[in-house]
C-alpha atoms as a PDB file:
ATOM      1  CA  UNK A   1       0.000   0.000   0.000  1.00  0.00           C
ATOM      2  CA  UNK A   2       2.235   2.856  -1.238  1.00  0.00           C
ATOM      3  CA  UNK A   3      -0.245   5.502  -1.256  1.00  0.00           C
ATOM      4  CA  UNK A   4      -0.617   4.505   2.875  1.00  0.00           C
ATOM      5  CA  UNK A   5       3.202   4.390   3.596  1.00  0.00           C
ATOM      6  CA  UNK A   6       3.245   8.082   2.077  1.00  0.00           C
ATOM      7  CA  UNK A   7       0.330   8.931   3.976  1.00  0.00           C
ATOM      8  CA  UNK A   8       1.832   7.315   7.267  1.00  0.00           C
ATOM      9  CA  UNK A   9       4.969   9.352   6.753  1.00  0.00           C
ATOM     10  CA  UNK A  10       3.275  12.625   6.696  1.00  0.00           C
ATOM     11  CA  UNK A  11       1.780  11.795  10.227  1.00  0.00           C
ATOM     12  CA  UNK A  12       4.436  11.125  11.825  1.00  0.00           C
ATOM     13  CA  UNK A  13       6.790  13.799  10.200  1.00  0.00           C
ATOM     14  CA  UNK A  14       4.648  16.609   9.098  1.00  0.00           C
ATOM     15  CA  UNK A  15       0.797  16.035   9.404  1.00  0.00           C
ATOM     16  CA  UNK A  16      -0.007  19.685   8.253  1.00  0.00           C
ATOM     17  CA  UNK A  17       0.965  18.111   4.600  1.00  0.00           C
ATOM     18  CA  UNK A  18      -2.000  16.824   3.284  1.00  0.00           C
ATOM     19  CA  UNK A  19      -1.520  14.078   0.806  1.00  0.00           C
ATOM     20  CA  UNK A  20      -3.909  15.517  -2.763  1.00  0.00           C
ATOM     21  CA  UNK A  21      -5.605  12.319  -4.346  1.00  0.00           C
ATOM     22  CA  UNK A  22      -7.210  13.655  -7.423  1.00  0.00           C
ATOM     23  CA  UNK A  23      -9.093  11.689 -10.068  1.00  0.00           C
ATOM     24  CA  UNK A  24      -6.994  12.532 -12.779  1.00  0.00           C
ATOM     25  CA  UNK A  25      -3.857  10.569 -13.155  1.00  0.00           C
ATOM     26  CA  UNK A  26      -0.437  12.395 -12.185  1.00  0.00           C
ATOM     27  CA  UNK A  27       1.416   9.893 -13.576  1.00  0.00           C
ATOM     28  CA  UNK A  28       3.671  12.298 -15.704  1.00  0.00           C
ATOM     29  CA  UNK A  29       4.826  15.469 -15.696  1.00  0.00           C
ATOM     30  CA  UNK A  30       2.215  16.916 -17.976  1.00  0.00           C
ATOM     31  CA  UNK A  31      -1.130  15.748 -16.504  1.00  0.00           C
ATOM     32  CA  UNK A  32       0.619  16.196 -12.914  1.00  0.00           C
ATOM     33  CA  UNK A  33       1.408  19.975 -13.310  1.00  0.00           C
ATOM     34  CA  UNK A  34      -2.651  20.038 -15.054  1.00  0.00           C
ATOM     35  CA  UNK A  35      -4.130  18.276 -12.463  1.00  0.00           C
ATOM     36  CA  UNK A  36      -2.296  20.842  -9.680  1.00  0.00           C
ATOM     37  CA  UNK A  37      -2.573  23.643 -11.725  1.00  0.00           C
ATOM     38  CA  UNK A  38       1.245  24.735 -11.614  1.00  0.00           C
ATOM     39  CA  UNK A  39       4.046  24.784 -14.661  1.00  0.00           C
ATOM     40  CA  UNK A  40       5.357  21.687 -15.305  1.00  0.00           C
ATOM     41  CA  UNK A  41       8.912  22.245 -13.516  1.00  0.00           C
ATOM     42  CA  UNK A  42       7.100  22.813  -9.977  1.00  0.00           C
ATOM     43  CA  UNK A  43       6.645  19.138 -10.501  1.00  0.00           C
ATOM     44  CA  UNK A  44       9.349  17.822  -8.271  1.00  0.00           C
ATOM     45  CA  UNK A  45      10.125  14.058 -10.250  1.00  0.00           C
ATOM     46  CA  UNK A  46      11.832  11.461  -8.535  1.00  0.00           C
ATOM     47  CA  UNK A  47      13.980   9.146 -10.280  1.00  0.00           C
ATOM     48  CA  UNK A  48      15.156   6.084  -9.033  1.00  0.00           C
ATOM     49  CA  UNK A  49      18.765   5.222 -10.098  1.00  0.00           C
ATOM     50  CA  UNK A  50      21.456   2.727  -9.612  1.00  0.00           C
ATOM     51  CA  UNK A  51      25.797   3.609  -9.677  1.00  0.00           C
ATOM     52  CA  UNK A  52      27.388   0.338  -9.293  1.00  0.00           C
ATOM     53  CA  UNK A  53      25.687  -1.203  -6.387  1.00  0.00           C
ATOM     54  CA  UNK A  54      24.224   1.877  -4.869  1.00  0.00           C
ATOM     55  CA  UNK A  55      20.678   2.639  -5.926  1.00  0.00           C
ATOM     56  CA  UNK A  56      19.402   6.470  -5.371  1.00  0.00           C
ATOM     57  CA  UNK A  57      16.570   8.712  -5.368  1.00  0.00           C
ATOM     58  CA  UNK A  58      17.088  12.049  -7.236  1.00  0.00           C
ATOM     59  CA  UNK A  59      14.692  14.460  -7.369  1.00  0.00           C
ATOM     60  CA  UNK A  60      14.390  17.237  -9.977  1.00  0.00           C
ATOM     61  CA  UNK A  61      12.228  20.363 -11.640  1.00  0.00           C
ATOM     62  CA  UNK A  62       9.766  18.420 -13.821  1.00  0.00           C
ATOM     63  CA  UNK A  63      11.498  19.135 -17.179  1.00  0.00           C
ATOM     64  CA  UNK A  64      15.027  18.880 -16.461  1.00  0.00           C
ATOM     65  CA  UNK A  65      17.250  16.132 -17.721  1.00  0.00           C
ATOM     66  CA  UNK A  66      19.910  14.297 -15.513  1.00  0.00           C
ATOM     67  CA  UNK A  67      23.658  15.324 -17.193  1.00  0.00           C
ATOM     68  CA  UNK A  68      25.691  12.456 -17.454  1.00  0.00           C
ATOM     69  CA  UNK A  69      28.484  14.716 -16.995  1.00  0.00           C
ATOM     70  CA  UNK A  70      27.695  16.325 -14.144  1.00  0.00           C
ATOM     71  CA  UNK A  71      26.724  12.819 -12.515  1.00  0.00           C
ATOM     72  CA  UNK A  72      29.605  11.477 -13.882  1.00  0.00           C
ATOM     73  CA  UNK A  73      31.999  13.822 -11.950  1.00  0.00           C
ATOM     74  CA  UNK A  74      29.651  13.211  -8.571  1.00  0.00           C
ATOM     75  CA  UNK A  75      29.910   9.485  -8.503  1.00  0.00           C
ATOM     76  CA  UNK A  76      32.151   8.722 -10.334  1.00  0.00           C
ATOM     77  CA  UNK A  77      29.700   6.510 -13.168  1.00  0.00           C
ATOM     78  CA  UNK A  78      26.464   7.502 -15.329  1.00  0.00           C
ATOM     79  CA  UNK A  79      23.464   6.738 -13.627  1.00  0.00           C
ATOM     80  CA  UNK A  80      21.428   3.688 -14.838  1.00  0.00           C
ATOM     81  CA  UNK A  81      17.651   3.906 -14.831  1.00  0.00           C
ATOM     82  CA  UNK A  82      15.733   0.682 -12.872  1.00  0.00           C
ATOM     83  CA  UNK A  83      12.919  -1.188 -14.490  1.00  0.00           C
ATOM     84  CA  UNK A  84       9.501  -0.435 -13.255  1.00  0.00           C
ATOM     85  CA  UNK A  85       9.713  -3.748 -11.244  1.00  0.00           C
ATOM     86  CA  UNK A  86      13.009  -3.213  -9.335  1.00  0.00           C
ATOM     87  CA  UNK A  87      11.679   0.658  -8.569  1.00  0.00           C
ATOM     88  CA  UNK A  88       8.706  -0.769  -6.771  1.00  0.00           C
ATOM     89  CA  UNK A  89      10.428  -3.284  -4.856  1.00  0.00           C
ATOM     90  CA  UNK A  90      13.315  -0.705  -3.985  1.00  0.00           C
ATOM     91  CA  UNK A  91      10.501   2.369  -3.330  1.00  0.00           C
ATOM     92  CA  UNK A  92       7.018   0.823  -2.616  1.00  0.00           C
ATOM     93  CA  UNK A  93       5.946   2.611  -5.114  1.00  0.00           C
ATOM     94  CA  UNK A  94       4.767   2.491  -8.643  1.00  0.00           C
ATOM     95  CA  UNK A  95       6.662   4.046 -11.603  1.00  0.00           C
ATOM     96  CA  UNK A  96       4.124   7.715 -12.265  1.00  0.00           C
ATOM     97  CA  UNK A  97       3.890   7.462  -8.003  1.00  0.00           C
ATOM     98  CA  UNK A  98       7.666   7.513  -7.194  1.00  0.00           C
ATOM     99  CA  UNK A  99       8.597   9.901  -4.371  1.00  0.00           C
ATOM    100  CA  UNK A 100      11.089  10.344  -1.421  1.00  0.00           C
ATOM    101  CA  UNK A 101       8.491   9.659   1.127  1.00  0.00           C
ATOM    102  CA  UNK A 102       7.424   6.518   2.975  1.00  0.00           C
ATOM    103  CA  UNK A 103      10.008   4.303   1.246  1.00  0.00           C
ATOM    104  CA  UNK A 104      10.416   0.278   1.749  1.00  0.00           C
ATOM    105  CA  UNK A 105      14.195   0.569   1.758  1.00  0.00           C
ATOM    106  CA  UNK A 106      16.747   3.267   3.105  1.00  0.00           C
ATOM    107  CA  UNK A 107      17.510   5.242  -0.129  1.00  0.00           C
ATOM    108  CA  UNK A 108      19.947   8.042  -0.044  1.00  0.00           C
ATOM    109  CA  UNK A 109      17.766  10.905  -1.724  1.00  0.00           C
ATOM    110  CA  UNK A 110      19.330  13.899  -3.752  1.00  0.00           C
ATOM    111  CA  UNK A 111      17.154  16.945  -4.532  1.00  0.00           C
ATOM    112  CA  UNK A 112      18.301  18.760  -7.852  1.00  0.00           C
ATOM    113  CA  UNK A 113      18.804  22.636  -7.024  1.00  0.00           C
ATOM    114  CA  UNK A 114      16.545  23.146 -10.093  1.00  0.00           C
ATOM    115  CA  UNK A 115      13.842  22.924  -7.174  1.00  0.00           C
ATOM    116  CA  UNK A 116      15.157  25.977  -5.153  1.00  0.00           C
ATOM    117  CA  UNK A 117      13.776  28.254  -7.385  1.00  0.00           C
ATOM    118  CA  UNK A 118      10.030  27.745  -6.143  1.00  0.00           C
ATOM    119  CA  UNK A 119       8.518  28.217  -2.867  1.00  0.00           C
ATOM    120  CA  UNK A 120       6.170  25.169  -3.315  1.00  0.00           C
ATOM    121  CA  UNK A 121       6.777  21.907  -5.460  1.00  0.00           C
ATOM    122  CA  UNK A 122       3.896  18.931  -6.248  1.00  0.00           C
ATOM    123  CA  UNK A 123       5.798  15.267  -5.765  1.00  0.00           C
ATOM    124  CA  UNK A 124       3.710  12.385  -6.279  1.00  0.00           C
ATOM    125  CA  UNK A 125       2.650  10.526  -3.379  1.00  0.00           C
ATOM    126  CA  UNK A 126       3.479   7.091  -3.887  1.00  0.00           C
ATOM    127  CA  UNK A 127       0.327   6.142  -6.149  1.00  0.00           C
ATOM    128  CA  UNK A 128       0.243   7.725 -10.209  1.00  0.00           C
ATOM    129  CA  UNK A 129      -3.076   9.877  -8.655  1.00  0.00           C
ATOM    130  CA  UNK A 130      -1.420  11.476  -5.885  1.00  0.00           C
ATOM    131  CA  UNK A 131       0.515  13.779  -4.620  1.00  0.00           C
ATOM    132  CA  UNK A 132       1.868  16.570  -2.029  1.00  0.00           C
ATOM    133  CA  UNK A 133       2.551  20.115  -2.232  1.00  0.00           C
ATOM    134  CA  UNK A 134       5.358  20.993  -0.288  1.00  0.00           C
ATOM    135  CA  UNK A 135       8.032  23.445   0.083  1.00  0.00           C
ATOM    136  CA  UNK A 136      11.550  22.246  -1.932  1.00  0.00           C
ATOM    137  CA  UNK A 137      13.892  22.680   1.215  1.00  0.00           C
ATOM    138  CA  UNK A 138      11.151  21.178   4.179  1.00  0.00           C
ATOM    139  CA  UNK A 139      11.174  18.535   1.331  1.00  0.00           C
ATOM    140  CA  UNK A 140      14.991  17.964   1.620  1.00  0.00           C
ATOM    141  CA  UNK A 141      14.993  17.696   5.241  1.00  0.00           C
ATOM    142  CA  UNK A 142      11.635  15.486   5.602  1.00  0.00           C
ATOM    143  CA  UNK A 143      14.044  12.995   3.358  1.00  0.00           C
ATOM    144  CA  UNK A 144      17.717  13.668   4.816  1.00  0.00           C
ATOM    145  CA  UNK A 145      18.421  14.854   1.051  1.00  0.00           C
ATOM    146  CA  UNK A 146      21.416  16.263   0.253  1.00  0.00           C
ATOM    147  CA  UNK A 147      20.988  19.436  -2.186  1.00  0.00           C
ATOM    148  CA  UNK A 148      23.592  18.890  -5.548  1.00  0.00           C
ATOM    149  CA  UNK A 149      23.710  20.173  -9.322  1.00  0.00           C
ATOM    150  CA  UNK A 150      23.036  16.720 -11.225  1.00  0.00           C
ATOM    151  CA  UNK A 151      21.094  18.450 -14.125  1.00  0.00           C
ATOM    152  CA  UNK A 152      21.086  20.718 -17.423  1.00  0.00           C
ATOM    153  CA  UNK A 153      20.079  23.988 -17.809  1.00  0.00           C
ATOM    154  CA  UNK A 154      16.292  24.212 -19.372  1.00  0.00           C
ATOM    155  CA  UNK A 155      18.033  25.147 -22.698  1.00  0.00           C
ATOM    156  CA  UNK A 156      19.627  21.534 -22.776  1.00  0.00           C
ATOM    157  CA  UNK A 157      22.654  22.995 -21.786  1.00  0.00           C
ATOM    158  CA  UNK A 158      25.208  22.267 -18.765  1.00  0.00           C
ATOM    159  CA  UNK A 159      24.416  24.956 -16.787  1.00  0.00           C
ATOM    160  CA  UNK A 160      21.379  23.778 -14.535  1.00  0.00           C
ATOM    161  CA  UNK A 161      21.078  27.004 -12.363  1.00  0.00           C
END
């Protein structure tokens, strides 16, 4: 039950964030920044990589790309992406519900500073319906994330700030 674990988080570590459950799916970028009614790069993604044997979360503005470079110089090897399966059994949750919260394993998290540029981001919730509105750095330290540049500027471009 991802959607509870998420939900069982925020009452233990901030139960003044109400968890949004709309009836629209949220399960990408687009329809989540519709259904919330924000631009698409106050949707705070969460991917769910592996680097060698370590598996991470990284969360980032809804339309910015990981740079291999810039991961590359961080740890050392380009991120691989997980299959839908292993993300569920690493996260709880489903690929379109991915987040940082309520997790089934101990995850490092790293939150993109493409997200300090809003006072509010949307995450999903651990279900492709749901979903949180939160501010980025209450966000980093519900999670024990560490902040880090791991993506390119909106242009495409290796800049990210």
């Amino acid at each position: 039950m991802s959607l509870e674990s998420v939900r069982s988080f925020f009452a233990v570590h901030a139960p003044e964030i109400a968890v949004i459950v709309t009836e629209a799916s949220s399960a990408t970028v687009p329809l989540a920044a519709e259904a919330h009614g924000v631009e698409p790069d106050q949707i705070a993604k969460t991917i769910c990589v592996k680097v060698g044997d370590t598996v991470m979360l990284v969360v980032t503005a809804g339309t910015r790309r990981l740079d291999n470079k810039k991961f590359k110089e961080k740890f050392g090897a380009k991120p691989r992406m997980l299959g839908a399966d292993e993300v569920l059994a690493l996260t709880g949750h489903p690929v379109g519900g991915v987040c940082p919260f309520g997790l089934a394993s101990d995850l490092p998290v790293y939150c993109d500073i493409s997200l300090k540029s809003f006072t509010e981001v949307v995450p999903a919730a651990g279900a492709t319906n749901a979903a949180v509105k939160v501010a980025p750095d209450l966000m980093a330290t519900l999670t024990r994330a560490t902040w880090i540049d791991l993506c390119q500027a909106p242009d495409g471009s290796e800049n990210a700030a």
